[in-house]
N, C-alpha and C. Protein backbone atom coordinates (compact mmCIF):
# COMPACT_ATOMS: atom_id res chain seq x y z
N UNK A 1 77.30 115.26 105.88
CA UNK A 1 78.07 116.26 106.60
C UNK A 1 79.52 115.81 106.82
N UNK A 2 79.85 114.39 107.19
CA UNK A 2 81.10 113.99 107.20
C UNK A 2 81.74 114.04 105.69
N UNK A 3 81.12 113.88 104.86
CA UNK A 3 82.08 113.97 103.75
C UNK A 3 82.18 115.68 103.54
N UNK A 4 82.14 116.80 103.80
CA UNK A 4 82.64 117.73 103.70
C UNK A 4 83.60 118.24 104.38
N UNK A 5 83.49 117.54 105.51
CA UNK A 5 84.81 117.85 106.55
C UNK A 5 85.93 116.45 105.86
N UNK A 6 85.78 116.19 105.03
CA UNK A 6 87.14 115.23 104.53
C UNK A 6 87.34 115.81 103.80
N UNK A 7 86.30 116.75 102.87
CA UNK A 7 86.56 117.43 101.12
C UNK A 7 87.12 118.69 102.35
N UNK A 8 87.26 119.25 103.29
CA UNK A 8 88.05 120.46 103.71
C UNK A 8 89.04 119.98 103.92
N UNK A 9 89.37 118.45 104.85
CA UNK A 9 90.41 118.86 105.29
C UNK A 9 91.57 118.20 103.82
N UNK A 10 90.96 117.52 102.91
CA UNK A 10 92.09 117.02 101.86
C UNK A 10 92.36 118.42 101.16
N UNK A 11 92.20 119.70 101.01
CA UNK A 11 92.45 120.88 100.74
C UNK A 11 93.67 121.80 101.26
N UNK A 12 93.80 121.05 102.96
CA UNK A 12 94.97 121.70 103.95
C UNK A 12 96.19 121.07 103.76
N UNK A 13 96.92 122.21 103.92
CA UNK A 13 98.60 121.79 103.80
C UNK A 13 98.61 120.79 104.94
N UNK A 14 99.57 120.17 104.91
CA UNK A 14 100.23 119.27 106.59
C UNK A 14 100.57 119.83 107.56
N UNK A 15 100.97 121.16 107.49
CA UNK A 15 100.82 122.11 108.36
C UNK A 15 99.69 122.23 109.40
N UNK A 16 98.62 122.63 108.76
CA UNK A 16 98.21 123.02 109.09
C UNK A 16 96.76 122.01 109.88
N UNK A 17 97.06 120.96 109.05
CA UNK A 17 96.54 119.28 109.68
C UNK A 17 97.34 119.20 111.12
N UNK A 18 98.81 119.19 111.01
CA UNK A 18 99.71 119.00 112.25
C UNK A 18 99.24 119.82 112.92
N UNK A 19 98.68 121.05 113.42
CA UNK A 19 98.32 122.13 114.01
C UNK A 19 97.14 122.16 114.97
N UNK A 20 96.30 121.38 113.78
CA UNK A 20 94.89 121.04 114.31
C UNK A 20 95.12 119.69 115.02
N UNK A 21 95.91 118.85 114.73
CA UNK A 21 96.13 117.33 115.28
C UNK A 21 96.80 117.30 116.53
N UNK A 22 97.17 118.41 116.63
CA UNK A 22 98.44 119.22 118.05
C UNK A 22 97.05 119.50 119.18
N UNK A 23 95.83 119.94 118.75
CA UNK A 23 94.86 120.06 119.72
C UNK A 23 93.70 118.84 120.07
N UNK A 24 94.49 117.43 119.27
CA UNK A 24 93.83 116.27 119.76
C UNK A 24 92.70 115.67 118.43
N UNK A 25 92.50 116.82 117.54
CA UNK A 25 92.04 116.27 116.95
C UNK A 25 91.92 115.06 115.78
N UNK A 26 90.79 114.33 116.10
CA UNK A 26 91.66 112.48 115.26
C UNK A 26 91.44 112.92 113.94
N UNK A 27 90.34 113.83 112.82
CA UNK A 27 90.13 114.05 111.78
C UNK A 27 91.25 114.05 110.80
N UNK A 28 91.57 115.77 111.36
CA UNK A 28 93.24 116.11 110.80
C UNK A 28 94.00 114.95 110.30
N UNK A 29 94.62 114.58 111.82
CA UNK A 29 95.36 113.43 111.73
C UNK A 29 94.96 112.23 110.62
N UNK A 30 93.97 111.85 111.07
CA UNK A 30 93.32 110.61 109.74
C UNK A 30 93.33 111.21 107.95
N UNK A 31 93.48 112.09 108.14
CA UNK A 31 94.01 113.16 106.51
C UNK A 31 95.38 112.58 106.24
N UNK A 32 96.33 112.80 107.07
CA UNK A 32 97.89 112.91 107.41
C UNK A 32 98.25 111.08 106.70
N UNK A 33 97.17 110.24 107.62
CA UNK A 33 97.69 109.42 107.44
C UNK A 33 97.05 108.81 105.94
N UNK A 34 96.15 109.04 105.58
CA UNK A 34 95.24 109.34 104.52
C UNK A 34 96.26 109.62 103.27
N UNK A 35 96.75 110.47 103.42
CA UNK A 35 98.22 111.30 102.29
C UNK A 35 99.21 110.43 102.62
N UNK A 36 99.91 109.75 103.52
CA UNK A 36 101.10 109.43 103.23
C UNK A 36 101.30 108.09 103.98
N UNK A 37 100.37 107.25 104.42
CA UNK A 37 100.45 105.79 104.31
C UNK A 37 101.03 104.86 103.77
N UNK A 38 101.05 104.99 102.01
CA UNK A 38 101.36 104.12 101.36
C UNK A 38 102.76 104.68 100.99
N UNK A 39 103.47 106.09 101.09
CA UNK A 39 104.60 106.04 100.82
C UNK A 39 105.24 105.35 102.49
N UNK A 40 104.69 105.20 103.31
CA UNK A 40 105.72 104.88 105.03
C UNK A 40 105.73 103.20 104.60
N UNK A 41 104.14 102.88 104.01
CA UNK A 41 104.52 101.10 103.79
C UNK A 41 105.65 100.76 102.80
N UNK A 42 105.62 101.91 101.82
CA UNK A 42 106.69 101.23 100.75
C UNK A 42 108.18 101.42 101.06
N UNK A 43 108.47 102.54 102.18
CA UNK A 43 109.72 102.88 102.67
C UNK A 43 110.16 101.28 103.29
N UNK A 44 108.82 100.78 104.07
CA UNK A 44 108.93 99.78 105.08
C UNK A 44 109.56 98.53 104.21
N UNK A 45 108.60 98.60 103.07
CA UNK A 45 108.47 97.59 101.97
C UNK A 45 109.92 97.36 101.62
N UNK A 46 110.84 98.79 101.21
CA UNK A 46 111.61 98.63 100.55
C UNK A 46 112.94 98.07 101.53
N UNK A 47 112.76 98.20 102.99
CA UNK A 47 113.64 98.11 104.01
C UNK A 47 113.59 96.77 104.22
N UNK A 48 112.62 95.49 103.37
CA UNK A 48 112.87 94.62 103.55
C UNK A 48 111.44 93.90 104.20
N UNK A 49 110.46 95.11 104.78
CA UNK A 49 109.71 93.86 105.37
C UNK A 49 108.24 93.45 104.57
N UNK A 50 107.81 92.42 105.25
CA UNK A 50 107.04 91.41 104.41
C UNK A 50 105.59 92.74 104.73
N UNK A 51 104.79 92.51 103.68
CA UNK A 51 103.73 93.66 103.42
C UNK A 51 102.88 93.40 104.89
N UNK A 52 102.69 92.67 105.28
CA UNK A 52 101.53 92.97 106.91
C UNK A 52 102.66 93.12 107.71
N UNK A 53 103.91 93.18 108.52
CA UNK A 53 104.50 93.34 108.80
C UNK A 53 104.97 94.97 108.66
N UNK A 54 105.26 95.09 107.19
CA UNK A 54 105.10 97.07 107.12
C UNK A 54 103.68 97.51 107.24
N UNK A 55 102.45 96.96 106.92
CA UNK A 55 101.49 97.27 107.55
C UNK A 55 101.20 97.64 108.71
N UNK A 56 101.89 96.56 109.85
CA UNK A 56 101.86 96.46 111.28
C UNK A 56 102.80 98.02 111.77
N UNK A 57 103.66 98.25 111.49
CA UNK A 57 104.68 99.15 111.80
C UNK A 57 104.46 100.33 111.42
N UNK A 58 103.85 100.63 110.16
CA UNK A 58 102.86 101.50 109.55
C UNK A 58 102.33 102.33 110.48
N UNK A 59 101.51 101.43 111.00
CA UNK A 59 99.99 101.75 111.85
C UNK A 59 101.19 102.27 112.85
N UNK A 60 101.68 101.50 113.58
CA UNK A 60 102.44 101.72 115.01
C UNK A 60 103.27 103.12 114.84
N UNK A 61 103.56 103.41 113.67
CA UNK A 61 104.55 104.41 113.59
C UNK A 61 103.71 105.53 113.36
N UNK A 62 102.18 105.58 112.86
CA UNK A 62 101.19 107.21 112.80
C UNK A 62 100.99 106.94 114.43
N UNK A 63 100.78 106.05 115.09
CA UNK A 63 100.32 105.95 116.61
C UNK A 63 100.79 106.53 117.02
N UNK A 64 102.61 106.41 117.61
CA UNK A 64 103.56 107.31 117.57
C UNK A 64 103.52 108.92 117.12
N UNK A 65 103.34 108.47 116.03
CA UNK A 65 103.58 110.11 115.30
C UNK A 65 101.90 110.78 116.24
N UNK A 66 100.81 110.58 116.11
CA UNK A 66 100.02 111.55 116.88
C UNK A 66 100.46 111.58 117.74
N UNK A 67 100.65 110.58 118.65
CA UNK A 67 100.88 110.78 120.37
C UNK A 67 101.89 111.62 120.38
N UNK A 68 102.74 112.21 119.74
CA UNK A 68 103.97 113.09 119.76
C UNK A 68 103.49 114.31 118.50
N UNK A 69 102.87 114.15 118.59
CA UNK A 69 102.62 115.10 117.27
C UNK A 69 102.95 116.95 117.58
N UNK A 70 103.38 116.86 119.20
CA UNK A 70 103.92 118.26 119.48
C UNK A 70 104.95 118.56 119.37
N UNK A 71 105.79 117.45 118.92
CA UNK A 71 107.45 117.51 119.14
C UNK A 71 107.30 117.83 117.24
N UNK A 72 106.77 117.58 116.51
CA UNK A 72 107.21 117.52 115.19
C UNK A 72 107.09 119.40 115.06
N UNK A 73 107.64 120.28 114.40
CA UNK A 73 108.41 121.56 114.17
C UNK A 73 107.88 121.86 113.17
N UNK A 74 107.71 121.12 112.23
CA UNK A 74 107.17 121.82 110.53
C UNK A 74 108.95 121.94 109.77
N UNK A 75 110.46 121.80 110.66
CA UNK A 75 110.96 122.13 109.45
C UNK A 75 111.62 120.97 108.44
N UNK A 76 111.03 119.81 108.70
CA UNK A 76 111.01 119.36 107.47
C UNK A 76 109.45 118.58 107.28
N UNK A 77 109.41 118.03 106.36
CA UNK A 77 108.06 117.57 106.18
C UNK A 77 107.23 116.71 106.97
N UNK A 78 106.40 116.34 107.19
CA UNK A 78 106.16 115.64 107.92
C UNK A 78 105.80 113.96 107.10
N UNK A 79 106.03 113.91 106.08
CA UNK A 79 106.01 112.94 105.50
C UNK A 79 107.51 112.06 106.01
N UNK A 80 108.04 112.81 105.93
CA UNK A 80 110.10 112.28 105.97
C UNK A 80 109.81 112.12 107.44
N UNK A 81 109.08 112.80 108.61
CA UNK A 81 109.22 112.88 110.07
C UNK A 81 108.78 111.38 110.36
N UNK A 82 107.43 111.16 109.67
CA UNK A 82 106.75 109.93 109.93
C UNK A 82 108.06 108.75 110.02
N UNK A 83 108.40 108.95 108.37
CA UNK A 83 109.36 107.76 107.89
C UNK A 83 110.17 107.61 108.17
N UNK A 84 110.70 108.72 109.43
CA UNK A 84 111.99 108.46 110.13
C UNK A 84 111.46 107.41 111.86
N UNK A 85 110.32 107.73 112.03
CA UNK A 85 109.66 107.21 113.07
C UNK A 85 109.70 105.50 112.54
N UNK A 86 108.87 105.70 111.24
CA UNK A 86 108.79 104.12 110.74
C UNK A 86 109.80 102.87 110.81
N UNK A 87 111.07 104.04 110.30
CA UNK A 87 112.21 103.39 110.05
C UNK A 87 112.74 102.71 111.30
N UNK A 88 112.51 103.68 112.31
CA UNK A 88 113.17 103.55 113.67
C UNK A 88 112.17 101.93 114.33
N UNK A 89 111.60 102.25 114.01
CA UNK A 89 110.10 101.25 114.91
C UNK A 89 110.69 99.83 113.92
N UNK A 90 110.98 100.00 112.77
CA UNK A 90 111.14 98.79 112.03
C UNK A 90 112.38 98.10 112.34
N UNK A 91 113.69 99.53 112.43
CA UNK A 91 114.97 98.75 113.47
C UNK A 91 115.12 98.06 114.42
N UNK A 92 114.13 98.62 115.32
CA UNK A 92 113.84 98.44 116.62
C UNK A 92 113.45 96.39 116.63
N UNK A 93 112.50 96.54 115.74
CA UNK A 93 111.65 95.41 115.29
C UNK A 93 112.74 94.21 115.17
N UNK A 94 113.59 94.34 114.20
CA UNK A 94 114.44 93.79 113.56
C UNK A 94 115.80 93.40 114.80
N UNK A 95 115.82 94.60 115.87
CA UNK A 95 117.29 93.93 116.79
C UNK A 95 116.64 93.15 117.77
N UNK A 96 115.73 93.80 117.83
CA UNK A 96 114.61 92.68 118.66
C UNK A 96 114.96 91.19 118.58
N UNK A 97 114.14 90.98 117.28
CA UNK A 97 114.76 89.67 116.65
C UNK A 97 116.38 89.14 116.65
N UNK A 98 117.11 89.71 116.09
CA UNK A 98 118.35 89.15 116.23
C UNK A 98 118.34 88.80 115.05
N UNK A 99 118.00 89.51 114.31
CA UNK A 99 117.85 89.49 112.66
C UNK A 99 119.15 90.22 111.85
N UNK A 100 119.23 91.38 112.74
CA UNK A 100 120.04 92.15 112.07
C UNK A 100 121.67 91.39 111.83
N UNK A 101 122.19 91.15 112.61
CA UNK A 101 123.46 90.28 112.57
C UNK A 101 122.95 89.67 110.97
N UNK A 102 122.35 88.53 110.80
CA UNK A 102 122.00 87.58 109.73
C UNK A 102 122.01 88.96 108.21
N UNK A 103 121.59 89.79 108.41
CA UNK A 103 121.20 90.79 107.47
C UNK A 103 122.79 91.56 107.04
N UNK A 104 123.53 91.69 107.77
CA UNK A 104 125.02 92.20 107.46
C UNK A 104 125.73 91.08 107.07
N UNK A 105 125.45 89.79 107.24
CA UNK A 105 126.78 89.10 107.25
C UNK A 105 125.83 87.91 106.01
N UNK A 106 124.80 88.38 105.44
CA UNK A 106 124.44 87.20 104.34
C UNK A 106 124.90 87.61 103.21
N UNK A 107 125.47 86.71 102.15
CA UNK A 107 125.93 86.93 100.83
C UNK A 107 124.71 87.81 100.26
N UNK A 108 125.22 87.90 99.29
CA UNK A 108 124.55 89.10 98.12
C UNK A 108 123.50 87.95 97.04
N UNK A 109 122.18 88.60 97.19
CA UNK A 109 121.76 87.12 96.25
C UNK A 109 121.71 87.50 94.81
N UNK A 110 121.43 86.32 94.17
CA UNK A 110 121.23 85.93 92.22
C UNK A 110 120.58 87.22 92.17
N UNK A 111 120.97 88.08 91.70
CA UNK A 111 120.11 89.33 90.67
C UNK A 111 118.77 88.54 90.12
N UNK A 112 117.71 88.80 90.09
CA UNK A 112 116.86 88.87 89.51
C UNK A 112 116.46 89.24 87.81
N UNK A 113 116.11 89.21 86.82
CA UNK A 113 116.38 89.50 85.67
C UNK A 113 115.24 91.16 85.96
N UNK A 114 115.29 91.62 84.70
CA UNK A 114 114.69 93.01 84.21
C UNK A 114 113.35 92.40 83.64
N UNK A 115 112.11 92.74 82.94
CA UNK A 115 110.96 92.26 82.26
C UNK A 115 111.50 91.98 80.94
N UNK A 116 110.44 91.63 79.91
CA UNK A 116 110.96 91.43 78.52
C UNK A 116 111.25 92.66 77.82
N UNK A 117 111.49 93.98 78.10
CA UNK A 117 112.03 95.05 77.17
C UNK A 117 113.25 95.17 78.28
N UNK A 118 113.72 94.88 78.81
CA UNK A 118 114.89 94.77 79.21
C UNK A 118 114.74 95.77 80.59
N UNK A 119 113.55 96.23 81.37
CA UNK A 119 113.59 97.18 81.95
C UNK A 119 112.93 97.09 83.63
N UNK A 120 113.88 97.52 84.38
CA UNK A 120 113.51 97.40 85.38
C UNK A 120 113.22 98.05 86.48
N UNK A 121 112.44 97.81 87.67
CA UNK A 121 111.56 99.17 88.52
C UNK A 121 112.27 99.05 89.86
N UNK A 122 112.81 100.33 90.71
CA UNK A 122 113.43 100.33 91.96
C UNK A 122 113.36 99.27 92.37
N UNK A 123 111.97 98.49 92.74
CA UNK A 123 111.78 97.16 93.73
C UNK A 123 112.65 96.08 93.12
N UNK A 124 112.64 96.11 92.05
CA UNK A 124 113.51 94.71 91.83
C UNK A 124 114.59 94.97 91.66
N UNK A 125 115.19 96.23 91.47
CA UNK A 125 116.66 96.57 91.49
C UNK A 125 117.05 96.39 92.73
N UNK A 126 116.20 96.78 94.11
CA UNK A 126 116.19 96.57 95.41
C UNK A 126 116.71 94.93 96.02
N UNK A 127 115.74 94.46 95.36
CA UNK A 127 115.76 93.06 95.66
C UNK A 127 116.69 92.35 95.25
N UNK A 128 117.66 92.59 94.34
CA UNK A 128 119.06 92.58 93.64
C UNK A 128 120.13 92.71 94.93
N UNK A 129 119.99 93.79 95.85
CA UNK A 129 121.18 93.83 96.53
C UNK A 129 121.07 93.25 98.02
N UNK A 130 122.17 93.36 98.75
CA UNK A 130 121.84 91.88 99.64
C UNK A 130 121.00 93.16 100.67
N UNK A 131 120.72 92.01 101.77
CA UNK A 131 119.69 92.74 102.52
C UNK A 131 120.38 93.80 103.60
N UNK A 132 121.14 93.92 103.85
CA UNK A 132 122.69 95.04 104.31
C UNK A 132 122.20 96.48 103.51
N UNK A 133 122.59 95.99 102.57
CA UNK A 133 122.74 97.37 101.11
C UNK A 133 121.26 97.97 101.29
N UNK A 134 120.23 96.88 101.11
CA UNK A 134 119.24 97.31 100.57
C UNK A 134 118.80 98.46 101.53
N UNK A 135 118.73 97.77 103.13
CA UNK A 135 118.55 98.44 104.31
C UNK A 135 118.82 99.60 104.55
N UNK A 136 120.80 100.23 104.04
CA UNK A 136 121.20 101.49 104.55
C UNK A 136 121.09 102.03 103.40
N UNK A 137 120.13 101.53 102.04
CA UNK A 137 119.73 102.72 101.08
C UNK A 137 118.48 103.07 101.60
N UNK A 138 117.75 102.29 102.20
CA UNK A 138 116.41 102.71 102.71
C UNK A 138 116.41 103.63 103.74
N UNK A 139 117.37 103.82 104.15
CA UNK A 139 117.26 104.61 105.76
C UNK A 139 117.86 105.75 105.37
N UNK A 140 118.84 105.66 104.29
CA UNK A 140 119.46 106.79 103.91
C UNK A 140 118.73 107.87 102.67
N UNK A 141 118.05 106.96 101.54
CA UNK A 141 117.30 107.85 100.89
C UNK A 141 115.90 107.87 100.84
N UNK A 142 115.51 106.45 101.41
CA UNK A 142 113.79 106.79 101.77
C UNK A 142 113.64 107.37 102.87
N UNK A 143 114.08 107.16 104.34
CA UNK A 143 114.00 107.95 105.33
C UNK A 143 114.38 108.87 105.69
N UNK A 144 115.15 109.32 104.99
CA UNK A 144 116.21 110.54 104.60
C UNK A 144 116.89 110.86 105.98
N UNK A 145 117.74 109.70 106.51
CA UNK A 145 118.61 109.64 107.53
C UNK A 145 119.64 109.99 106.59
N UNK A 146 120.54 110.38 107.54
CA UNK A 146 122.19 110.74 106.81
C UNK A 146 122.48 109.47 107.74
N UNK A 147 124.18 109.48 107.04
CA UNK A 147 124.96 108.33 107.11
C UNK A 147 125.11 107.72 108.45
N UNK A 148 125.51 108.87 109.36
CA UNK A 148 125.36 108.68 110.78
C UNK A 148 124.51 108.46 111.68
N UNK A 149 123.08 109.18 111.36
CA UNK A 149 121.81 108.62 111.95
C UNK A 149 121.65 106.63 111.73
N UNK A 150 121.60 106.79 110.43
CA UNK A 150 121.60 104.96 109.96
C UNK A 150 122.71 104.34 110.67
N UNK A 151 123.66 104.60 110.52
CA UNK A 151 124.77 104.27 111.54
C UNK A 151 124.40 104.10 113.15
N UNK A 152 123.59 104.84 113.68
CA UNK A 152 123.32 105.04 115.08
C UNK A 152 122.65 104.36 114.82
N UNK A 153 121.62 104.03 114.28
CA UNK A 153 120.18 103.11 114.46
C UNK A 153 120.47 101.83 114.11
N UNK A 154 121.28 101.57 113.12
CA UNK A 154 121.64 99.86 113.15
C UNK A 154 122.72 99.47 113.79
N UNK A 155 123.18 100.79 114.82
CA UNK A 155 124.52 99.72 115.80
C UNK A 155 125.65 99.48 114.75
N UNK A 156 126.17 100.83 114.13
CA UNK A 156 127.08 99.75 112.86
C UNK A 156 127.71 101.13 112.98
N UNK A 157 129.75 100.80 112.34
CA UNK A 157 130.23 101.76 112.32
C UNK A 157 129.77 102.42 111.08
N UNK A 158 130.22 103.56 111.02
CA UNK A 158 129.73 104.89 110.00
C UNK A 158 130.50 103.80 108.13
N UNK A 159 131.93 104.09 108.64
CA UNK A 159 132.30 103.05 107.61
C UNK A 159 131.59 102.32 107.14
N UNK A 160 131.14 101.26 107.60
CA UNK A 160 130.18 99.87 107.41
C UNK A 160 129.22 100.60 106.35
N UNK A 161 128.25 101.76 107.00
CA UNK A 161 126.96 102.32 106.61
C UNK A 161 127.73 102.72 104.84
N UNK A 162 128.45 103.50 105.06
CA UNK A 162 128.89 104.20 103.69
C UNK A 162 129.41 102.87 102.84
N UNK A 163 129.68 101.76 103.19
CA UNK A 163 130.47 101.20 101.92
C UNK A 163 129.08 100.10 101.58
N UNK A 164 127.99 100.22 102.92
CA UNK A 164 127.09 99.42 102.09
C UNK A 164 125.87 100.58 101.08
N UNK A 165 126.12 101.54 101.44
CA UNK A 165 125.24 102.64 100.51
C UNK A 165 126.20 102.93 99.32
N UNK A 166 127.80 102.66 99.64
CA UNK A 166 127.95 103.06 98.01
C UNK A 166 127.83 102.07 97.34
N UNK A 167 128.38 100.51 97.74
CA UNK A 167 127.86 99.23 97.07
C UNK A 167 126.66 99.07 96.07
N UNK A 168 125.65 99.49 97.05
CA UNK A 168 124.52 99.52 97.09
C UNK A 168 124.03 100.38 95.51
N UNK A 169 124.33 101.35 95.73
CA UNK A 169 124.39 102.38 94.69
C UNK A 169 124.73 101.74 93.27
N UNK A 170 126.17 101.78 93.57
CA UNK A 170 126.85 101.06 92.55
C UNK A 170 126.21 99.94 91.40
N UNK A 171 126.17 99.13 92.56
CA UNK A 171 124.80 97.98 92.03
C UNK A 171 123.46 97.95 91.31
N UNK A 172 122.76 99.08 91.96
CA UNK A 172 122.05 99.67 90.91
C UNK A 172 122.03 100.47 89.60
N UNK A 173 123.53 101.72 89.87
CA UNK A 173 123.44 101.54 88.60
C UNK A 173 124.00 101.12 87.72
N UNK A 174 124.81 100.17 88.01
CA UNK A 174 124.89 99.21 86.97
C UNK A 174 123.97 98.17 86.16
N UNK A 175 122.90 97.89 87.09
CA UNK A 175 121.80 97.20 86.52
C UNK A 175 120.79 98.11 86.16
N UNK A 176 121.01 99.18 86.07
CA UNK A 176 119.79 100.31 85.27
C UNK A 176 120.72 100.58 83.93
N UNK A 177 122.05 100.53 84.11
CA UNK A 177 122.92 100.92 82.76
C UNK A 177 122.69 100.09 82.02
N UNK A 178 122.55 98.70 82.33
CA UNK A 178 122.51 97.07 81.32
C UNK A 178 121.31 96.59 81.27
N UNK A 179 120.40 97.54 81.91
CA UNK A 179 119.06 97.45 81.64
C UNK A 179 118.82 97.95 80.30
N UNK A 180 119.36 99.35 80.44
CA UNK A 180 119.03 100.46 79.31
C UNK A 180 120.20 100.36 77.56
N UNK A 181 120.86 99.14 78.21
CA UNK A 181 121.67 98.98 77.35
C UNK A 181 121.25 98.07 76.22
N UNK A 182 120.57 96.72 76.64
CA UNK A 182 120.04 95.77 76.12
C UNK A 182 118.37 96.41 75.61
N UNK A 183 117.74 97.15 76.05
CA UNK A 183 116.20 97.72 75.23
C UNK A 183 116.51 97.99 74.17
N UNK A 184 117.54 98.79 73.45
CA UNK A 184 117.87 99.50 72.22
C UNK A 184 118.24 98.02 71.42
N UNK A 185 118.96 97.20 72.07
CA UNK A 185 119.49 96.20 71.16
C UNK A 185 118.44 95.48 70.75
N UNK A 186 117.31 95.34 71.85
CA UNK A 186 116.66 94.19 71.24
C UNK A 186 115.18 95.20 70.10
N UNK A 187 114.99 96.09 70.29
CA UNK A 187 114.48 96.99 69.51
C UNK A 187 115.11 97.12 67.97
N UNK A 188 116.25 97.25 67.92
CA UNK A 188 116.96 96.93 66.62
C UNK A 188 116.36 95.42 65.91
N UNK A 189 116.67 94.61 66.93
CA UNK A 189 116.57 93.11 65.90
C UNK A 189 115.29 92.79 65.62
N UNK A 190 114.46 93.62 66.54
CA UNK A 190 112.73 92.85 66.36
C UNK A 190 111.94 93.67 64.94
N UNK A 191 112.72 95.17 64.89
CA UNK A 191 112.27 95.69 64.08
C UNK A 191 112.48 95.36 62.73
């Protein structure tokens, strides 16, 4: 009998999970988090933190999200709502520490290389830029904060935020251009 009430509720929009989760119920909710878990760990992931650590924040951030689950509106997704919660809980985490200072003001590290066809996947393009950059691309296009929200949440002027997201940018694609530049070459000589 329990597995039919999971085969119903993996059928419902988020809507309509949020709706039912609005009257307390844990089912719904355990759907919600069921669907979009592993994109809030990899947002977490990509913001820098160590995998039980975005695990930890994970969890803390659906906790959050039910216990408030009346304030969320439906008008944007509730996937992006979560990951703005995540993001926040992970800032939070981070000034706590006294981390963040160390994270703006550390050099940019050794690029990492691409695999043997010359090609490489967000995470390690990620891991390419210093931990500054990496941060206000995460807040800006995984959490889908704008410039100023990220700005408000890491304590940093707006400036700061924009020149480490265009850096940031930049950096990548330049290492997706010289990624895609070197596959063709070495495809020529092997053939």
């Amino acid at each position: 009998m329990a597995g039919a009430g999971k085969l119903r509720f993996a059928q419902l929009h988020d809507l309509e999970l949020c709706a039912q989760a609005v009257t307390g119920k844990r089912a719904p909710f355990g759907e919600l988090v069921r669907r979009h878990g592993p994109a809030v760990r990899g947002l977490l992931r990509r913001m820098g933190a160590p995998a039980p650590e975005a695990d930890d924040v994970a969890q803390d951030a659906f906790l959050t999200a039910f216990e408030r689950i009346t304030e969320f509106r439906g008008e944007g997704t509730f996937a992006a709502w979560v990951k703005r919660i995540a993001a926040r809980l992970y800032l939070r985490r981070l000034q706590k520490a006294r981390r963040l200072v160390v994270l703006v003001e550390a050099p940019d590290p050794v690029p990492p290389g691409g695999d043997a066809d010359g090609r490489i996947d967000l995470d390690d393009g990620l891991k390419a830029l210093s931990p500054a950059e990496r941060l206000c691309l995460a807040l800006c296009f995984g959490a889908g904060l704008s410039h100023g929200e990220a700005a408000e949440s890491l304590n940093l002027p707006l400036g700061t935020v924009k020149s480490h997201v265009k850096r940031g940018l930049d950096k990548l694609r330049a290492r997706l251009a010289s990624a895609g530049e070197t596959a063709p070459e070495r495809s020529r000589h092997d053939g």
